[in-house]
C-alpha atoms as a PDB file:
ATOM      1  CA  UNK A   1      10.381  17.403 -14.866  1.00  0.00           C
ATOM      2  CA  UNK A   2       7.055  15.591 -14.888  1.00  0.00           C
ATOM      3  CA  UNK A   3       3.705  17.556 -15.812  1.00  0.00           C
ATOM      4  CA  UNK A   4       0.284  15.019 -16.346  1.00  0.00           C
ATOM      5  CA  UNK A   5      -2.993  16.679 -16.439  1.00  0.00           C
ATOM      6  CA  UNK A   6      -5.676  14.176 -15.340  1.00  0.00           C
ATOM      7  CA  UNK A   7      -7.707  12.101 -17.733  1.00  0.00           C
ATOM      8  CA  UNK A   8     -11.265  12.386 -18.101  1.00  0.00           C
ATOM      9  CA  UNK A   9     -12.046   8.727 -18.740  1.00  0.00           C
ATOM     10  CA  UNK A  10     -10.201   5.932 -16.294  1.00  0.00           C
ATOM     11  CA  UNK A  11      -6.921   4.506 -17.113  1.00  0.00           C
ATOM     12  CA  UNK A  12      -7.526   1.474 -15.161  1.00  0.00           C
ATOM     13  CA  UNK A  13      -9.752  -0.299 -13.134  1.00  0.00           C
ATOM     14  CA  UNK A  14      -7.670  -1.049  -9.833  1.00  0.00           C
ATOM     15  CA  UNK A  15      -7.694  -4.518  -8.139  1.00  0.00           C
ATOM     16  CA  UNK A  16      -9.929  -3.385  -5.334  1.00  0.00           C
ATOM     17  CA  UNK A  17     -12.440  -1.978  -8.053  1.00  0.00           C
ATOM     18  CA  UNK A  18     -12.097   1.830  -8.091  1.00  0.00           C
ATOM     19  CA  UNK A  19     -11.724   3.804 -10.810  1.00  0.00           C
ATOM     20  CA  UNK A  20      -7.688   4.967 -11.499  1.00  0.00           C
ATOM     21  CA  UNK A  21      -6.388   7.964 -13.127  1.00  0.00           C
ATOM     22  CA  UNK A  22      -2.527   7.807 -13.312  1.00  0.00           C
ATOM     23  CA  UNK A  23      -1.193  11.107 -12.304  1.00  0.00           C
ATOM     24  CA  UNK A  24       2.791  11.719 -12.214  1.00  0.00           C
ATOM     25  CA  UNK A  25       5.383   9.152 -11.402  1.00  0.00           C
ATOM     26  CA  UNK A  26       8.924   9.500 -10.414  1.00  0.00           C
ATOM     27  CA  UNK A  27      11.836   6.993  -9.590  1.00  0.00           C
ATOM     28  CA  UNK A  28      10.573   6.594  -6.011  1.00  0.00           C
ATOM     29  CA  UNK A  29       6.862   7.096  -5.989  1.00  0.00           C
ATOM     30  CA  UNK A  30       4.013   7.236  -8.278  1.00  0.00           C
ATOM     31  CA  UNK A  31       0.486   9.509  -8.106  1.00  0.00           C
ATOM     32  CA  UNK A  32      -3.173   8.313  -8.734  1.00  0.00           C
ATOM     33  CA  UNK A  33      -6.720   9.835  -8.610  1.00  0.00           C
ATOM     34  CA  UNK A  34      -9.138   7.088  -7.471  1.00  0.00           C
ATOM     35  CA  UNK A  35     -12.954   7.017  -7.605  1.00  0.00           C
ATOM     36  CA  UNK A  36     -15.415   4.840  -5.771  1.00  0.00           C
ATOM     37  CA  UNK A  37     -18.390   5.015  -7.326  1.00  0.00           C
ATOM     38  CA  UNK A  38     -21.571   6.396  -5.236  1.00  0.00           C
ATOM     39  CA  UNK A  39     -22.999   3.467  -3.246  1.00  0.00           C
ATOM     40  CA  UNK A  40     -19.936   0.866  -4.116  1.00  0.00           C
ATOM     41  CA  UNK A  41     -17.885  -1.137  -1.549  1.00  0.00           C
ATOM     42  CA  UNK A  42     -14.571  -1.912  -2.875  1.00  0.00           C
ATOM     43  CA  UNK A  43     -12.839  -5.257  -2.499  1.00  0.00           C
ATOM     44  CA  UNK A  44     -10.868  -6.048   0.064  1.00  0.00           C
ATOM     45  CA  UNK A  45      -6.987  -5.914  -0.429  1.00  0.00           C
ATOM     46  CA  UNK A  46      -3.496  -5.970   1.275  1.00  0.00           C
ATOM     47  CA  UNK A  47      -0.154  -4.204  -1.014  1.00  0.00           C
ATOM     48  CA  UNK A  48       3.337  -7.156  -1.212  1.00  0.00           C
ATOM     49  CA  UNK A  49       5.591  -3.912  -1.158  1.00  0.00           C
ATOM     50  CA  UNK A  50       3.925  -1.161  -1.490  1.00  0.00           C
ATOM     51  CA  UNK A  51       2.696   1.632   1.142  1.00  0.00           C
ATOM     52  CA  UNK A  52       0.349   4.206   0.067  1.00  0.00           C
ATOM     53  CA  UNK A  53      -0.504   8.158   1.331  1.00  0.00           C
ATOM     54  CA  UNK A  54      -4.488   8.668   0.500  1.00  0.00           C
ATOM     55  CA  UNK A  55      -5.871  12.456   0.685  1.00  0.00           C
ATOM     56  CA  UNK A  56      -9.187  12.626  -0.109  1.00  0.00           C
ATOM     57  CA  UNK A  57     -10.584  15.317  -2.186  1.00  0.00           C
ATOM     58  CA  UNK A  58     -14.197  14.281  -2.873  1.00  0.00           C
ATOM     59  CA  UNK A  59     -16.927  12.329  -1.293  1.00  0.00           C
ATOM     60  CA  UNK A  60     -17.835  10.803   2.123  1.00  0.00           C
ATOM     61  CA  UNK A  61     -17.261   7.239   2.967  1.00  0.00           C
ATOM     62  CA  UNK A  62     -15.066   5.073   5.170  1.00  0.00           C
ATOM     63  CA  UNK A  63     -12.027   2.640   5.407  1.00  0.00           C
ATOM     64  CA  UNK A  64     -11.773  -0.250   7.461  1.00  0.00           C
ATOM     65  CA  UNK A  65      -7.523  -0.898   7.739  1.00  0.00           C
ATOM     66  CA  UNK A  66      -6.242  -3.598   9.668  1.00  0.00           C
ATOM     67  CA  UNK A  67      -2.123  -4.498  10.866  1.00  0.00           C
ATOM     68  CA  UNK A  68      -1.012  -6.439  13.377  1.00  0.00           C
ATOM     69  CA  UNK A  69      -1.099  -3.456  15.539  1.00  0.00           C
ATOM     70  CA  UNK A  70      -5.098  -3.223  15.016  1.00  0.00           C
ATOM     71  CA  UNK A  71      -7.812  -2.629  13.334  1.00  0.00           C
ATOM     72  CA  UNK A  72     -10.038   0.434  12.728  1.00  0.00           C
ATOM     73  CA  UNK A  73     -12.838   2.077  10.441  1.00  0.00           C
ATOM     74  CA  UNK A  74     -12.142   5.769   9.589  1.00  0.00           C
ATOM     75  CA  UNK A  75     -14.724   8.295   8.221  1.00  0.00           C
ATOM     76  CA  UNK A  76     -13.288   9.820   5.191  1.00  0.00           C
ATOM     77  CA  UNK A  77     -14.601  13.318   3.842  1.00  0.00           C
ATOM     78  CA  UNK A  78     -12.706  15.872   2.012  1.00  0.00           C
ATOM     79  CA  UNK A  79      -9.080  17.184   3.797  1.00  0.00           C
ATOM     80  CA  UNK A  80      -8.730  13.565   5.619  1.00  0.00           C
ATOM     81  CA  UNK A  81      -4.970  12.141   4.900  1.00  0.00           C
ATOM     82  CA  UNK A  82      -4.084   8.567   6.250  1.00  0.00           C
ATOM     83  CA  UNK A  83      -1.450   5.998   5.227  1.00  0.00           C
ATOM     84  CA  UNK A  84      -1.799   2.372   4.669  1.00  0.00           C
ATOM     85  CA  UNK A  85       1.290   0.475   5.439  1.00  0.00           C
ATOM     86  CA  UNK A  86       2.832  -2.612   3.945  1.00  0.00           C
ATOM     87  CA  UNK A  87       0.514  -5.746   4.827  1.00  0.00           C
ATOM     88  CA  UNK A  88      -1.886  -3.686   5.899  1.00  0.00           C
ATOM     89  CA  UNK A  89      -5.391  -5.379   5.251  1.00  0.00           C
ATOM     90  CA  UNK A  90      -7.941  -2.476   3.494  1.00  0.00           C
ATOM     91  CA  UNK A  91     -11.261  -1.745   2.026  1.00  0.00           C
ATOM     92  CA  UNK A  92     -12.999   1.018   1.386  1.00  0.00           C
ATOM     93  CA  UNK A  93     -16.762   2.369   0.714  1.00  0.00           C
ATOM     94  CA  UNK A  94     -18.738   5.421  -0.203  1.00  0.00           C
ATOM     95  CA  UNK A  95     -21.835   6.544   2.440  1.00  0.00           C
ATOM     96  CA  UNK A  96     -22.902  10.175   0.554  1.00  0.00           C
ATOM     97  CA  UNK A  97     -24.464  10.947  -2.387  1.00  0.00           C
ATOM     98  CA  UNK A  98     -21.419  11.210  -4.317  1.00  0.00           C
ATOM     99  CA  UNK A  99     -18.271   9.405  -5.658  1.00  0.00           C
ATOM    100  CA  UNK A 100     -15.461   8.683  -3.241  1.00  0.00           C
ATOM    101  CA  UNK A 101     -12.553  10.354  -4.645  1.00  0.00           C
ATOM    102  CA  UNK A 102      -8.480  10.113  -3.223  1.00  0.00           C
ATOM    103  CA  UNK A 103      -5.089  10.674  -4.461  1.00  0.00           C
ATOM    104  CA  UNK A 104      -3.001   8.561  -3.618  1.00  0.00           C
ATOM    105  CA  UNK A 105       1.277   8.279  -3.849  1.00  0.00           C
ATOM    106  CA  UNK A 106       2.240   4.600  -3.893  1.00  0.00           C
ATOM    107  CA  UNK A 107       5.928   4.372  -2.485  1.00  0.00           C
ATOM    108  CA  UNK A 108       7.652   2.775  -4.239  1.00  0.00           C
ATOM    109  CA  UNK A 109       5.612   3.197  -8.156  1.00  0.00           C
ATOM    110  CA  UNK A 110       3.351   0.867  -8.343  1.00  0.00           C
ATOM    111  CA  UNK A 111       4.859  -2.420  -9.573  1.00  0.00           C
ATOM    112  CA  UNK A 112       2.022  -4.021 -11.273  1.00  0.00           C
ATOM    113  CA  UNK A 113      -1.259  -5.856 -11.431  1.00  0.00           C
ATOM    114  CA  UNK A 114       0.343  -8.427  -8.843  1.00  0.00           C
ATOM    115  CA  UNK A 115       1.042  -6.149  -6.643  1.00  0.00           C
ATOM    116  CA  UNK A 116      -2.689  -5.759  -4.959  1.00  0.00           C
ATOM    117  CA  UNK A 117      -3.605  -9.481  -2.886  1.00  0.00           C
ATOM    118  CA  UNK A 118      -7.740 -10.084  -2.085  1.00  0.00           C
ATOM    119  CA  UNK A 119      -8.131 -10.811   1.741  1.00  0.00           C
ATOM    120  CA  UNK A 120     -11.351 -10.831   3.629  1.00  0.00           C
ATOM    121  CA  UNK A 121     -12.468  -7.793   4.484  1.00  0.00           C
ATOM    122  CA  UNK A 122     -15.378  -5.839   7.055  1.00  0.00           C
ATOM    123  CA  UNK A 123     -17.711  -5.377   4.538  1.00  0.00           C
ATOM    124  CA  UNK A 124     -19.577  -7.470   1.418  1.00  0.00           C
ATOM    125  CA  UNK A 125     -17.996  -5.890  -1.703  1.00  0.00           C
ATOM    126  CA  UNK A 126     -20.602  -4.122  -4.066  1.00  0.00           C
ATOM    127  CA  UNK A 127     -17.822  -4.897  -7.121  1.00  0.00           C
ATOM    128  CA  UNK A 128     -17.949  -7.806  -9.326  1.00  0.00           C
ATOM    129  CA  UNK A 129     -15.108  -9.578 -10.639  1.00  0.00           C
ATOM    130  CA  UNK A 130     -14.940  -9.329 -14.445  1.00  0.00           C
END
């Protein structure tokens, strides 16, 4: 059995440039709490072998996800779930007046700082490289 309570300060900062709070993990999945700050546009990214379930819990803002089935931009508020699959291009931005916040399950755990590729995305990212 696996219990976490969620930090207060970041565990990491993710490739894209969000905020990550590592929640639970098991063999087949892992958990994270996300957080786009108010006003930021992440990088753009695409997962080697990972697919990902958001839910968001906090915030307004909106993805842009393209496959090579399409492309789309999705308004993302509070109770919105969507999945980003495998290759799937993705970036992501805030348009309220308050952080962007998501958990998301990463299937399988997330492998590592590899694991996240830059592409070109829809928007200009707001994040720096360090």
């Amino acid at each position: 059995m696996i219990t976490k309570q969620i930090a207060e300060e970041p565990d990491a900062i993710a490739p894209d440039g969000s905020e990550v709070r590592i929640l639970a993990a098991a063999r087949n999945g892992s958990m994270a709490h996300f957080e786009l700050a108010e006003g930021e546009t992440s990088k753009a990214m695409v997962h080697k072998t990972v697919e990902e379930l958001w839910f968001i819990s906090a915030g307004e803002g909106e993805i842009w996800r393209k496959n090579e089935t399409g492309e789309e931009v999705t308004a993302l508020h509070p109770g919105v779930s969507l999945s980003i699959a495998v290759g799937t291009h993705f970036q992501f931005r805030t348009t309220g007046e308050d952080p962007l916040e998501a958990i998301a399950v990463t299937m399988p755990p997330w492998p590592g700082d590899d694991e996240a590729q830059p592409v070109v995305g829809k928007w200009q990212p707001s994040i720096e490289d360090e």
